[in-house]
PDB file of N, CA and C in Angstrom:
ATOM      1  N   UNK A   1     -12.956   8.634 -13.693  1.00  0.00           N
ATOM      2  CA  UNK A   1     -12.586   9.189 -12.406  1.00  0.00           C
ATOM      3  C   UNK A   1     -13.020  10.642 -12.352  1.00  0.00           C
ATOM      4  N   UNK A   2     -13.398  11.084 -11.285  1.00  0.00           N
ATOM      5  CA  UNK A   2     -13.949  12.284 -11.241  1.00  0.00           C
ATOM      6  C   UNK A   2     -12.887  13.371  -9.753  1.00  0.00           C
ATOM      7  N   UNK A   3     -13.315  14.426  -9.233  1.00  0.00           N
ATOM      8  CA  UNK A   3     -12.818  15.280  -8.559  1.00  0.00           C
ATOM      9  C   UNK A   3     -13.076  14.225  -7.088  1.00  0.00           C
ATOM     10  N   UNK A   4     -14.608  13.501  -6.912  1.00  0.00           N
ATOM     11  CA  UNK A   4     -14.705  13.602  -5.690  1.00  0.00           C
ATOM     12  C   UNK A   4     -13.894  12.003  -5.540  1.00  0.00           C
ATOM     13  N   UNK A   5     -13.645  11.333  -6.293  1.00  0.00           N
ATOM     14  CA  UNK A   5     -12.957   9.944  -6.432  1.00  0.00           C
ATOM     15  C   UNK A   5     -11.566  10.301  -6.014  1.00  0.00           C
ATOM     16  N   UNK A   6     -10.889  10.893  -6.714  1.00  0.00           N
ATOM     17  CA  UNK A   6      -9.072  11.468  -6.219  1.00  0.00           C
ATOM     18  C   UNK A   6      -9.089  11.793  -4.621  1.00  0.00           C
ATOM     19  N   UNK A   7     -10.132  12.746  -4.506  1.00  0.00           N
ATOM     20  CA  UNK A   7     -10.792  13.612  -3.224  1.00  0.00           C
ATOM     21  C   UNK A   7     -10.872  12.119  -1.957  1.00  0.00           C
ATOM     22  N   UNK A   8     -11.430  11.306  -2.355  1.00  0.00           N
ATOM     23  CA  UNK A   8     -11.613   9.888  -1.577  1.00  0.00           C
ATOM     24  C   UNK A   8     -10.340   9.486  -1.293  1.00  0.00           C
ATOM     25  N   UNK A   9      -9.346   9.009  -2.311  1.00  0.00           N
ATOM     26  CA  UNK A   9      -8.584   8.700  -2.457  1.00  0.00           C
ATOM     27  C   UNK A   9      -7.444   9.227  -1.544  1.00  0.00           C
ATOM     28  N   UNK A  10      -7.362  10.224  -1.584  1.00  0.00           N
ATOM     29  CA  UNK A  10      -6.341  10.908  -0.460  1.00  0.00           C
ATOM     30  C   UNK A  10      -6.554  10.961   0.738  1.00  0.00           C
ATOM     31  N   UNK A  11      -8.120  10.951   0.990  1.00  0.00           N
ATOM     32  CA  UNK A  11      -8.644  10.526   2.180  1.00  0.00           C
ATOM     33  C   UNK A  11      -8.029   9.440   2.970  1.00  0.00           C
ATOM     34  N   UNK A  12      -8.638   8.425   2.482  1.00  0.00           N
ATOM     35  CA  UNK A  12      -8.160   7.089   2.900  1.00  0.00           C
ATOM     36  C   UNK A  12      -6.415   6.487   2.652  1.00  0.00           C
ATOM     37  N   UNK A  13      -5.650   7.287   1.706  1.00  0.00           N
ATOM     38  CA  UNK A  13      -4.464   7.219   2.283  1.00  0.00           C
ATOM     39  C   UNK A  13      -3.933   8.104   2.973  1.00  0.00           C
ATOM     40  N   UNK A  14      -4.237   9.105   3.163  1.00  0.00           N
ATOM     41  CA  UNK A  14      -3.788   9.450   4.825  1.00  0.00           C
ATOM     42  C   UNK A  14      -4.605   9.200   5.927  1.00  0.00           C
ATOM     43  N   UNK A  15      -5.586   8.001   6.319  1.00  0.00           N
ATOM     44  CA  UNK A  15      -5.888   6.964   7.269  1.00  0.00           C
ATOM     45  C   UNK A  15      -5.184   6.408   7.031  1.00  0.00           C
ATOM     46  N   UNK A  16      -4.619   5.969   5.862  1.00  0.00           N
ATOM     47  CA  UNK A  16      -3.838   4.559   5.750  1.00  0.00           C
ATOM     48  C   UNK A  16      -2.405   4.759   6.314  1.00  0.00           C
ATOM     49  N   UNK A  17      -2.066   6.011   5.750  1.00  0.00           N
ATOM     50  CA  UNK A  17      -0.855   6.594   6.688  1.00  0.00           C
ATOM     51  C   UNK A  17      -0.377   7.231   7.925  1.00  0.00           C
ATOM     52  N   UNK A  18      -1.907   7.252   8.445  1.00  0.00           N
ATOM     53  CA  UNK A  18      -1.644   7.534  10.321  1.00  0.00           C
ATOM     54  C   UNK A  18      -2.165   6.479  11.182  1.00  0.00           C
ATOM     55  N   UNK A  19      -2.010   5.518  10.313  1.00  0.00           N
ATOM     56  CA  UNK A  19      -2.475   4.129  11.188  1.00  0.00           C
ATOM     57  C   UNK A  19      -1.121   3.233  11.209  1.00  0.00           C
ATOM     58  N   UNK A  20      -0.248   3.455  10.123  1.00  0.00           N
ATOM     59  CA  UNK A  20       0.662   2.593  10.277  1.00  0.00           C
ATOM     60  C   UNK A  20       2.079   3.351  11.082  1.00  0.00           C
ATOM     61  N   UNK A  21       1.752   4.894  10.874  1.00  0.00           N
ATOM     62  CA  UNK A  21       2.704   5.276  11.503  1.00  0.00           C
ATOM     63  C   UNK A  21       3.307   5.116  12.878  1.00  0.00           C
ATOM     64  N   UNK A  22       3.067   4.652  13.680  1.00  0.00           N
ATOM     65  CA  UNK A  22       3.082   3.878  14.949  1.00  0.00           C
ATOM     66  C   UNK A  22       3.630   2.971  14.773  1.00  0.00           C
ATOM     67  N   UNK A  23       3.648   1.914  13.347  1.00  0.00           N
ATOM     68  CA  UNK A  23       4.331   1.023  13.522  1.00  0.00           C
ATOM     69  C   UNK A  23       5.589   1.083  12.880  1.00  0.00           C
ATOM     70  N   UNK A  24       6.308   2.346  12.814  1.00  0.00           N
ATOM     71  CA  UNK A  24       7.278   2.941  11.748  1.00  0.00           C
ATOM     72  C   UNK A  24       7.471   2.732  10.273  1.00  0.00           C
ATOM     73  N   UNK A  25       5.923   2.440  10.019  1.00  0.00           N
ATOM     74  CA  UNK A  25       6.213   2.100   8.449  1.00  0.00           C
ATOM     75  C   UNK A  25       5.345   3.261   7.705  1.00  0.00           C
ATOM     76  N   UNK A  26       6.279   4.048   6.909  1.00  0.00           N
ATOM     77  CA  UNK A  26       5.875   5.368   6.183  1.00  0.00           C
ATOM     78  C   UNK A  26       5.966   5.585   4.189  1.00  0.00           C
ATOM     79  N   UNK A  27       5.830   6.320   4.067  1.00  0.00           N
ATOM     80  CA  UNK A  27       5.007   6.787   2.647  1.00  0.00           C
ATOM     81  C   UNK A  27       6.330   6.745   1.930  1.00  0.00           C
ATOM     82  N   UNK A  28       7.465   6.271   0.905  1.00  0.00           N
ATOM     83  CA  UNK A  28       8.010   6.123   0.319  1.00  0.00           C
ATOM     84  C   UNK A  28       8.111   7.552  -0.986  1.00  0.00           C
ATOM     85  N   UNK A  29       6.763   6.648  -1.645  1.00  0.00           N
ATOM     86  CA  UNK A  29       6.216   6.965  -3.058  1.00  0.00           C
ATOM     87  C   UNK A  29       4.844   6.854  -3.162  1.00  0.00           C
ATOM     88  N   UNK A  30       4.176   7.670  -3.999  1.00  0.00           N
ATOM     89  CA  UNK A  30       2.765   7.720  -4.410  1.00  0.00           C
ATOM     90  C   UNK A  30       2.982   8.481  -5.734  1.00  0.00           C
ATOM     91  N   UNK A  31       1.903   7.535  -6.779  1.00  0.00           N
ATOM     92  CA  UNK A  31       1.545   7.867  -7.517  1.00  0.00           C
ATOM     93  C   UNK A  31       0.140   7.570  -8.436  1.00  0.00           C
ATOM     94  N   UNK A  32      -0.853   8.332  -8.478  1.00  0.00           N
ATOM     95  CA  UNK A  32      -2.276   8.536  -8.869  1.00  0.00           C
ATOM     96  C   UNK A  32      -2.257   8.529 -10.367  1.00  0.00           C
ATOM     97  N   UNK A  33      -2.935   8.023 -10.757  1.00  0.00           N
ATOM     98  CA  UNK A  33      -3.158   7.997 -12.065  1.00  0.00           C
ATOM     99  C   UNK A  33      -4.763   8.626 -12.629  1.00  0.00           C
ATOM    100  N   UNK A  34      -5.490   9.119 -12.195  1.00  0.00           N
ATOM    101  CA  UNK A  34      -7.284   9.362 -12.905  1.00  0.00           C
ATOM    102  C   UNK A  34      -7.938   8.418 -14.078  1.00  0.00           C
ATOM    103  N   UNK A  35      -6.414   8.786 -14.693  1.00  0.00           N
ATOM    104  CA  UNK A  35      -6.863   8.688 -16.319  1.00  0.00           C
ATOM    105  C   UNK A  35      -7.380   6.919 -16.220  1.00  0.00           C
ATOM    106  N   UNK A  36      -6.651   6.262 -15.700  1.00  0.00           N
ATOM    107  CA  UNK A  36      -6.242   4.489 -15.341  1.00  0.00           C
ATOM    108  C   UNK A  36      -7.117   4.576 -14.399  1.00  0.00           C
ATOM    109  N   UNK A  37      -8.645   5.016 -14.221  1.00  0.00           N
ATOM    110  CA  UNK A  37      -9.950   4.381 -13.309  1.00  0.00           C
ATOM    111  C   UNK A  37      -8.822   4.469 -11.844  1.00  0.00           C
ATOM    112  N   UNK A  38      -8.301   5.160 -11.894  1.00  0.00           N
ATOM    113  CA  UNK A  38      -7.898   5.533 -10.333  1.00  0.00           C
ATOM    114  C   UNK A  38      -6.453   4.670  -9.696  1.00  0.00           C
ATOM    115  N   UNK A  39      -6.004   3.933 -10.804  1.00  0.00           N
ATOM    116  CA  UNK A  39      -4.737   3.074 -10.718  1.00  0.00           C
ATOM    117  C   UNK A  39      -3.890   4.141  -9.948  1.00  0.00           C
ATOM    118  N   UNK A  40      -3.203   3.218  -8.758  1.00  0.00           N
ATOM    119  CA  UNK A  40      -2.214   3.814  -8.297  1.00  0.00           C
ATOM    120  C   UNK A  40      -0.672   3.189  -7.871  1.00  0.00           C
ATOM    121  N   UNK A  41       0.294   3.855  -7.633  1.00  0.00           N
ATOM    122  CA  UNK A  41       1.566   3.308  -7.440  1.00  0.00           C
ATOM    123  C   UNK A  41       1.931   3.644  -5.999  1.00  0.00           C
ATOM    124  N   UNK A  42       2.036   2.634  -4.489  1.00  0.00           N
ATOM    125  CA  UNK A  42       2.500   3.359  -3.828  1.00  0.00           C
ATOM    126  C   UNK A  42       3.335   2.707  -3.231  1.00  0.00           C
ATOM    127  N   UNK A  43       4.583   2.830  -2.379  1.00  0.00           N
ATOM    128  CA  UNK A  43       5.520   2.614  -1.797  1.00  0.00           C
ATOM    129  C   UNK A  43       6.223   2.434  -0.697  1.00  0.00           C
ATOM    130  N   UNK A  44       5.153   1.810   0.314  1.00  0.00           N
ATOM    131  CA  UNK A  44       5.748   2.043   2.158  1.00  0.00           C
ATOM    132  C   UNK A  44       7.020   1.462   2.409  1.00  0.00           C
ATOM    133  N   UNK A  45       7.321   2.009   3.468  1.00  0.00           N
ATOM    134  CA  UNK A  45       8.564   1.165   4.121  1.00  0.00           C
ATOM    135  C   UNK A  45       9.224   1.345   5.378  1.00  0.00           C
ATOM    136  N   UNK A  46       9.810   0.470   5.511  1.00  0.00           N
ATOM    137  CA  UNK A  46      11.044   0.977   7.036  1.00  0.00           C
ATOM    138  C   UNK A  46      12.166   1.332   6.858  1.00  0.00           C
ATOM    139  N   UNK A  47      12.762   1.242   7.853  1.00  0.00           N
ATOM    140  CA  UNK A  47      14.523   1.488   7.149  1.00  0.00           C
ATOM    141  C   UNK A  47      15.574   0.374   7.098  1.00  0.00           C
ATOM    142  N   UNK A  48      14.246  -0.808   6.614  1.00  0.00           N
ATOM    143  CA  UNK A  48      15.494  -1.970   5.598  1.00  0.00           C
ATOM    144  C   UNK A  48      14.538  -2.712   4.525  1.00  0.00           C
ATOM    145  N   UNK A  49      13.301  -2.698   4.644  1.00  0.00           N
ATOM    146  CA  UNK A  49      12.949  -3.095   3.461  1.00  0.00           C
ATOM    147  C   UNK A  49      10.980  -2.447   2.943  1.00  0.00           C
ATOM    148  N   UNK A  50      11.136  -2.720   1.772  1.00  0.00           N
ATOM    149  CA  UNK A  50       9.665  -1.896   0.910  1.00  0.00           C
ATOM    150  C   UNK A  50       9.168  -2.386  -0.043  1.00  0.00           C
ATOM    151  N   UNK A  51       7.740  -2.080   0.262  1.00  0.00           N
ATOM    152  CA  UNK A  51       7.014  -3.051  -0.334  1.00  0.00           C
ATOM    153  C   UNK A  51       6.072  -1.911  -0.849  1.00  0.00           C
ATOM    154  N   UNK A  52       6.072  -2.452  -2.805  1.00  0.00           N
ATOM    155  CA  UNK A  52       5.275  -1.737  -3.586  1.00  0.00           C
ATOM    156  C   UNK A  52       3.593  -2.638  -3.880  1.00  0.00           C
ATOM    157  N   UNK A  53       2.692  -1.522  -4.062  1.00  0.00           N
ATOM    158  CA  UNK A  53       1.851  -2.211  -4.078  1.00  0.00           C
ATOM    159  C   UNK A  53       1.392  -1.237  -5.494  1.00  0.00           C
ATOM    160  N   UNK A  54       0.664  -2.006  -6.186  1.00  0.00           N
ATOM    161  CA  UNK A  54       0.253  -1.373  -7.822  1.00  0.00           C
ATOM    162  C   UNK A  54      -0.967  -1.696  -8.057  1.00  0.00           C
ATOM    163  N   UNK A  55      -1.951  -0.623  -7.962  1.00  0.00           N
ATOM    164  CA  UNK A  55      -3.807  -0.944  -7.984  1.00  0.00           C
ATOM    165  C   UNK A  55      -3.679  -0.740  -9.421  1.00  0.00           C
ATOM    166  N   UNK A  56      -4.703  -1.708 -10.529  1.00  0.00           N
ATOM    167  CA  UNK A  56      -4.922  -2.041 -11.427  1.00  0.00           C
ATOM    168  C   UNK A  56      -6.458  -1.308 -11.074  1.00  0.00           C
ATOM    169  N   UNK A  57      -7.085  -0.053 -11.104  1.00  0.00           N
ATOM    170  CA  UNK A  57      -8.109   0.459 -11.210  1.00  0.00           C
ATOM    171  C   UNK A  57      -9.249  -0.367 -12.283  1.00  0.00           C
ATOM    172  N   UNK A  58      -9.024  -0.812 -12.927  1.00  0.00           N
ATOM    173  CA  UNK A  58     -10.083  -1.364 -14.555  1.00  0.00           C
ATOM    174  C   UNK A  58     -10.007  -2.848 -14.089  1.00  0.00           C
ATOM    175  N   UNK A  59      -8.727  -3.311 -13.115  1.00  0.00           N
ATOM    176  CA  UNK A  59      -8.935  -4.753 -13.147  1.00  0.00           C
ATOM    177  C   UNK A  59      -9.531  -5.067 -12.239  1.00  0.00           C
ATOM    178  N   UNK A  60      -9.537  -4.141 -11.220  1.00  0.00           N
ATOM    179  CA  UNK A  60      -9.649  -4.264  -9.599  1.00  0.00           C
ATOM    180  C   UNK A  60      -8.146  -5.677  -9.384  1.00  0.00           C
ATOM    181  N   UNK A  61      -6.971  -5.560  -9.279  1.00  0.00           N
ATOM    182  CA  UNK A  61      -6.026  -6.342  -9.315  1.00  0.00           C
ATOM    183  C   UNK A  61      -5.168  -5.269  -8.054  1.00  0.00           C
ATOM    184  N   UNK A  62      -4.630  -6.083  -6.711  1.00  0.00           N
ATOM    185  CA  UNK A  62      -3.665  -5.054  -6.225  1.00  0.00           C
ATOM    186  C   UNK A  62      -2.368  -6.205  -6.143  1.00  0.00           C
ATOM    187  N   UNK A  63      -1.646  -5.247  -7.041  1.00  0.00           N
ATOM    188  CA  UNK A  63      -0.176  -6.378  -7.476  1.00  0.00           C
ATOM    189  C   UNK A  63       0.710  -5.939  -6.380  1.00  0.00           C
ATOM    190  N   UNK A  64       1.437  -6.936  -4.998  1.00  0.00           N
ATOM    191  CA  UNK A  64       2.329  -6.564  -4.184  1.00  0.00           C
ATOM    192  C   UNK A  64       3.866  -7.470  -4.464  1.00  0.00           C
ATOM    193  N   UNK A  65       4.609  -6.152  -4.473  1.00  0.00           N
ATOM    194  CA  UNK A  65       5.992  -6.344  -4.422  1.00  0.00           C
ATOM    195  C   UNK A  65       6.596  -6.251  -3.421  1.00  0.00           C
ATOM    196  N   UNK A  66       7.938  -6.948  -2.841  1.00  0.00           N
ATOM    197  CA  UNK A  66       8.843  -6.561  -2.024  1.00  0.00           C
ATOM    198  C   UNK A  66      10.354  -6.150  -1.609  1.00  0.00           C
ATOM    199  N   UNK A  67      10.968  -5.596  -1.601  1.00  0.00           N
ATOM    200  CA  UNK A  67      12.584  -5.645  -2.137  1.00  0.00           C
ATOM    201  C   UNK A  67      13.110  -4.922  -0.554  1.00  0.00           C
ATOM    202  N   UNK A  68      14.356  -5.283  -0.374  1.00  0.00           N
ATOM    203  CA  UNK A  68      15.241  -5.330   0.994  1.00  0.00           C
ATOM    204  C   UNK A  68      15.730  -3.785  -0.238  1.00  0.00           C
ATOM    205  N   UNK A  69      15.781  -2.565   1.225  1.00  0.00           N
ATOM    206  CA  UNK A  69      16.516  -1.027   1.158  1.00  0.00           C
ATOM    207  C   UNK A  69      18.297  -1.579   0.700  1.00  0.00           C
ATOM    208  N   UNK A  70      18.646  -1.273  -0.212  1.00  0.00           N
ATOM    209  CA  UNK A  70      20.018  -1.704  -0.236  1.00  0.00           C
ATOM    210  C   UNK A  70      20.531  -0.240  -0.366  1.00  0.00           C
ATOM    211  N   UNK A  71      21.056   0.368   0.966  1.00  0.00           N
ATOM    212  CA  UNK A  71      21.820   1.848   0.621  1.00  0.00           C
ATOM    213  C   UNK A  71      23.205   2.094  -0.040  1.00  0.00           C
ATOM    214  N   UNK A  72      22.750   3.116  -1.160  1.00  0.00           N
ATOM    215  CA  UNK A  72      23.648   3.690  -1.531  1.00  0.00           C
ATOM    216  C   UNK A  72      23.786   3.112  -3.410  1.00  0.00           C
ATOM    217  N   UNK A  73      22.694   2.157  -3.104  1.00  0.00           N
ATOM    218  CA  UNK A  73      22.277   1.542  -4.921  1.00  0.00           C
ATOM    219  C   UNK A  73      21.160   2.219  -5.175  1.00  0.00           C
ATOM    220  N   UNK A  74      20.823   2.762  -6.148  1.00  0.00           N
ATOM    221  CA  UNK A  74      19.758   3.930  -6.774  1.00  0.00           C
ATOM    222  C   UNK A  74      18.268   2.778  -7.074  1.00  0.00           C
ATOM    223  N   UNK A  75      18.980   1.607  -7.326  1.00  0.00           N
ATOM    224  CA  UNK A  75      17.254   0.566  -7.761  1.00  0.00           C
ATOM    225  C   UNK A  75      17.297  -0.152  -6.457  1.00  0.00           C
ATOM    226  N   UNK A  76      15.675  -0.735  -6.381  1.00  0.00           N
ATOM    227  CA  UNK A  76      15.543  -1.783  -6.074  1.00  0.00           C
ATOM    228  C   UNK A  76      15.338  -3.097  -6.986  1.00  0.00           C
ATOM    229  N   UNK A  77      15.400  -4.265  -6.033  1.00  0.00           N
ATOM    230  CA  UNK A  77      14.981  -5.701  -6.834  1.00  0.00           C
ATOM    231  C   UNK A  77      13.967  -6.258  -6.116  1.00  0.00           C
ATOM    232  N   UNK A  78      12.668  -5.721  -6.761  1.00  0.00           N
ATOM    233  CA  UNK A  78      10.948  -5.810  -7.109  1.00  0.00           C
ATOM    234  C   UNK A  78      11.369  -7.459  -6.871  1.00  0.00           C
ATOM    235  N   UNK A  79      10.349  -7.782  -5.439  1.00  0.00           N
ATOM    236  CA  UNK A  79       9.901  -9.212  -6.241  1.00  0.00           C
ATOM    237  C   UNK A  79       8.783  -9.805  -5.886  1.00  0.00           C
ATOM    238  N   UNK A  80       7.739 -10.048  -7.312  1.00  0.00           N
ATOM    239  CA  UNK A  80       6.766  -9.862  -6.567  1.00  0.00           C
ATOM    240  C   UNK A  80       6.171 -10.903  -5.593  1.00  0.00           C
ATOM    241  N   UNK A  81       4.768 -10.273  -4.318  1.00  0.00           N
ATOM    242  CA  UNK A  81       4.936 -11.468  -3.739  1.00  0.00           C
ATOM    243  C   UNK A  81       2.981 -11.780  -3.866  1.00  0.00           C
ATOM    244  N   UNK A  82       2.361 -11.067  -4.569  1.00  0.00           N
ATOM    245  CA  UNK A  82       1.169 -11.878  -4.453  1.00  0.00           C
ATOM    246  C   UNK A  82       0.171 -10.524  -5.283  1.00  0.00           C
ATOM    247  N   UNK A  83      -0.611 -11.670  -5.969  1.00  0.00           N
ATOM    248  CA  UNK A  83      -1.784 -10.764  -7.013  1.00  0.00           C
ATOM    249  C   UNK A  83      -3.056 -10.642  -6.176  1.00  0.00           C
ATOM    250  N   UNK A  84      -3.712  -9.770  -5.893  1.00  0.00           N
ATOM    251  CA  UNK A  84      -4.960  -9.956  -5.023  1.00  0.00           C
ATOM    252  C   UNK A  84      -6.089  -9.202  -5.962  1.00  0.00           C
ATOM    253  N   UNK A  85      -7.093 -10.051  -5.849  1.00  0.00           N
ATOM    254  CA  UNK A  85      -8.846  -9.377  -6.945  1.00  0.00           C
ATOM    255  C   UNK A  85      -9.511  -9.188  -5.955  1.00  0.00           C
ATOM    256  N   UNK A  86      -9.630  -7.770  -5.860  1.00  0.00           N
ATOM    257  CA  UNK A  86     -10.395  -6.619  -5.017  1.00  0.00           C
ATOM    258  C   UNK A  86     -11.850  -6.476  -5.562  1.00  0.00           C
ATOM    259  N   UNK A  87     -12.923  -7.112  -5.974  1.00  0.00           N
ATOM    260  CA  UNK A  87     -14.198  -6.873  -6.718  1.00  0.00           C
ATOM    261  C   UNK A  87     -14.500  -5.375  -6.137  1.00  0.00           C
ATOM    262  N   UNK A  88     -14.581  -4.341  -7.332  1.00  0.00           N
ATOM    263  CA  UNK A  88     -14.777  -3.402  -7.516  1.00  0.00           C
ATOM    264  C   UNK A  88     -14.011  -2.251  -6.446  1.00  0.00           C
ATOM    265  N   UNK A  89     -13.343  -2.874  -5.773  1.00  0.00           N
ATOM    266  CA  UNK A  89     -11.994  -2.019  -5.129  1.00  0.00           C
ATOM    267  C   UNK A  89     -12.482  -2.427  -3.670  1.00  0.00           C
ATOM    268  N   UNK A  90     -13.578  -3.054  -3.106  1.00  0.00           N
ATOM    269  CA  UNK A  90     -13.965  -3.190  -1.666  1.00  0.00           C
ATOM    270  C   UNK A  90     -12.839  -3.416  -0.871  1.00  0.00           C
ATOM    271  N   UNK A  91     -12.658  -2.675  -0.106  1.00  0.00           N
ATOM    272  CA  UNK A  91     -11.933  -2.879   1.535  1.00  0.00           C
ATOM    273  C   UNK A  91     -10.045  -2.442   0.548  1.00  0.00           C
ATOM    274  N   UNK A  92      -9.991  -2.264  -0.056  1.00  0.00           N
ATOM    275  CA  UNK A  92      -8.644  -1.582  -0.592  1.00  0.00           C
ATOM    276  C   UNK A  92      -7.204  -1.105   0.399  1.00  0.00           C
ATOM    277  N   UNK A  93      -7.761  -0.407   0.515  1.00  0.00           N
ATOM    278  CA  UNK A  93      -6.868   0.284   2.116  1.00  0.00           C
ATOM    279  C   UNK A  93      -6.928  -0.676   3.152  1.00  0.00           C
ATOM    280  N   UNK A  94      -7.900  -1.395   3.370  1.00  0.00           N
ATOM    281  CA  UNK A  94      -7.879  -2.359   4.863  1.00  0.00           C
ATOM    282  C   UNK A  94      -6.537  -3.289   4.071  1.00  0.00           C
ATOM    283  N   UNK A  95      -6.896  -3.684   2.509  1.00  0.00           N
ATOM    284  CA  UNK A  95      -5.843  -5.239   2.236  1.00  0.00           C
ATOM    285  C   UNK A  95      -4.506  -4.476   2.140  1.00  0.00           C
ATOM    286  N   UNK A  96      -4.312  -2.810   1.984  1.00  0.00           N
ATOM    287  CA  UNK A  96      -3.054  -2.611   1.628  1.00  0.00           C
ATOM    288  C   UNK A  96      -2.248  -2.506   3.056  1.00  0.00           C
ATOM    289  N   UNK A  97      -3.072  -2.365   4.190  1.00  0.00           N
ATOM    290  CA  UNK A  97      -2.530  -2.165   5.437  1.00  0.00           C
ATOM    291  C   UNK A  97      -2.281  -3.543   6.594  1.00  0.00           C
ATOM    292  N   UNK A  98      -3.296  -4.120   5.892  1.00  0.00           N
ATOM    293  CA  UNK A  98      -2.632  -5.573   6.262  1.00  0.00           C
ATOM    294  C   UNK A  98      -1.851  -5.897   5.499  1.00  0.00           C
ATOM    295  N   UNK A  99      -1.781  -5.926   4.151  1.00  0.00           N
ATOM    296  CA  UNK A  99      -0.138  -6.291   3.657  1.00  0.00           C
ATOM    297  C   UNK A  99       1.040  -5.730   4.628  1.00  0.00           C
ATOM    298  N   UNK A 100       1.135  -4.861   4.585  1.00  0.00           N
ATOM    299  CA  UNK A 100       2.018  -3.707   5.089  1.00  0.00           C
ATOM    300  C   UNK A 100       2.354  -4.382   6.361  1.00  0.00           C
ATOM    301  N   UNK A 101       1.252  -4.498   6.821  1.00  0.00           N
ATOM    302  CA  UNK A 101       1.515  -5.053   8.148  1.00  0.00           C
ATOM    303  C   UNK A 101       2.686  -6.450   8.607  1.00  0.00           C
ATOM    304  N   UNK A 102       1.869  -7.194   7.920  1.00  0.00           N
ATOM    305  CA  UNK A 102       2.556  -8.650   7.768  1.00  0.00           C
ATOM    306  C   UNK A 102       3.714  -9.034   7.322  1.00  0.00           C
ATOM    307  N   UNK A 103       3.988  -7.857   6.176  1.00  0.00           N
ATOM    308  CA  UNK A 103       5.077  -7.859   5.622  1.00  0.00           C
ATOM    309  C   UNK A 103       6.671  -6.895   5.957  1.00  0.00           C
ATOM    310  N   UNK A 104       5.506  -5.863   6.361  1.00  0.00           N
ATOM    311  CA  UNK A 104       6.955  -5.008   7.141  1.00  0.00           C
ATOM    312  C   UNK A 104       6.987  -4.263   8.838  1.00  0.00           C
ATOM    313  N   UNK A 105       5.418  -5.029   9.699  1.00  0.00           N
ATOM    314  CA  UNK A 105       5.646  -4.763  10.564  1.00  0.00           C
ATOM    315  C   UNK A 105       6.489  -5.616  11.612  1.00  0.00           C
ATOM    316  N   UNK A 106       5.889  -4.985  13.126  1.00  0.00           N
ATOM    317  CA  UNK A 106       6.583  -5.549  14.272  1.00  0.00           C
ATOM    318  C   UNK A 106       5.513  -6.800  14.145  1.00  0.00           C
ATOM    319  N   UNK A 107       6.412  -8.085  15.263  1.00  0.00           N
ATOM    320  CA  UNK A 107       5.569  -9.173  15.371  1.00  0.00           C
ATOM    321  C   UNK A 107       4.041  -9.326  15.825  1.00  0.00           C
ATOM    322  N   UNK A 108       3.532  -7.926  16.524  1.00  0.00           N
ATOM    323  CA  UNK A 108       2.455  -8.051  17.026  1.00  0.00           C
ATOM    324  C   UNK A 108       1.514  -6.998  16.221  1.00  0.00           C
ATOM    325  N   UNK A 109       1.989  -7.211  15.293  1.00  0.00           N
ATOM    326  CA  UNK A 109       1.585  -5.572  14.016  1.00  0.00           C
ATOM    327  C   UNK A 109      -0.002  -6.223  13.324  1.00  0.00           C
ATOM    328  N   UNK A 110      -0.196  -7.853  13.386  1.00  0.00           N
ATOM    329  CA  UNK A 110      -1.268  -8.162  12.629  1.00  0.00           C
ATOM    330  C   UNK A 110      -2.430  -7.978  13.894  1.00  0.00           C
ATOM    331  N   UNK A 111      -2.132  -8.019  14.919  1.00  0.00           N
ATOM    332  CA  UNK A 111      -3.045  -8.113  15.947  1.00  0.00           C
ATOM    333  C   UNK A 111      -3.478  -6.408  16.588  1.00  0.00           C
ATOM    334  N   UNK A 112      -2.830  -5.474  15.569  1.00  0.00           N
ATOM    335  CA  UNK A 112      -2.869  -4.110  15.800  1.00  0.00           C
ATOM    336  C   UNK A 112      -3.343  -3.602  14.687  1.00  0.00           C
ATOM    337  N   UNK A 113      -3.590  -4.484  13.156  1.00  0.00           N
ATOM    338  CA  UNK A 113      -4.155  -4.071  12.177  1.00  0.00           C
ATOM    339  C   UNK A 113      -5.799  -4.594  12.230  1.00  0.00           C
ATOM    340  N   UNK A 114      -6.106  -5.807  13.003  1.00  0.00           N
ATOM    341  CA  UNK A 114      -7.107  -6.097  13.212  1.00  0.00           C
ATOM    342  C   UNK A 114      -8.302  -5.149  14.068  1.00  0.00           C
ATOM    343  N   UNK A 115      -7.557  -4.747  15.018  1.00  0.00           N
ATOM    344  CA  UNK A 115      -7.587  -3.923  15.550  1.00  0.00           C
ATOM    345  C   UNK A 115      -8.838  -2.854  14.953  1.00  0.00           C
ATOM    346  N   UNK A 116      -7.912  -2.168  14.115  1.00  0.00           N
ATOM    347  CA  UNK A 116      -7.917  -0.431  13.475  1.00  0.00           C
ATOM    348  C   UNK A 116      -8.657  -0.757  12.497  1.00  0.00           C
ATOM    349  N   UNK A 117      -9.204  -1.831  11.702  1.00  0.00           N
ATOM    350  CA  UNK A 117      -9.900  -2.291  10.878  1.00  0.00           C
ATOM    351  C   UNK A 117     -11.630  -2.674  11.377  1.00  0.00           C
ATOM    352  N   UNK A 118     -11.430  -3.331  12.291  1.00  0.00           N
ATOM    353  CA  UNK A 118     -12.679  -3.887  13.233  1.00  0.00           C
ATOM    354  C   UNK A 118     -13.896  -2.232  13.209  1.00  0.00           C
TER     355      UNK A 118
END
């Protein structure tokens, strides 16, 4: 991983994060790794449930989790809901925002991710 790779990287998640914001689903957690070919940890959500998604940089693997906001308990309960093989990371941000979509938007949220993707 280099300067202009991280540099990308933040790029395209803040597209990724002013595209969904409209549909009230926002930035939790992030976490970058370099060292791990660009592996990252990140965390959207609403205000009842969030869904982690975990890029396997070396595997090209994006592992998605989901767990219901339970307030006022410090964990969640991760469960996961699907392994996806990204060959060499192509379209990354498009699959993490259609997850997002499907999983924690409004009913007409896939026909608004198609959309912003097109």
């Amino acid at each position: 991983m280099n300067a202009d790779s991280a540099s990308r990287h933040v790029v395209e998640l803040g597209r990724l994060l002013e595209d969904l914001r409209p549909l009230g689903i926002g930035l939790w957690q992030h976490q970058y790794d370099a060292a791990a070919s660009g592996g990252f940890v990140l965390v959207l959500g609403t205000g009842h449930q969030c869904v982690r998604f975990t890029w396997d940089g070396r595997e090209f693997v994006l592992a998605v989790a989901i767990a219901d906001v339970q307030h006022g308990v410090g964990t969640c309960h991760w469960v996961h809901d699907a392994s996806i093989g990204l060959p060499d990371g192509a379209g990354l941000f498009a699959e993490i925002a259609s997850e997002a979509c499907s999983l924690l938007g409004p009913d007409d949220c896939a026909a608004a991710g198609e959309k912003e993707t097109a």
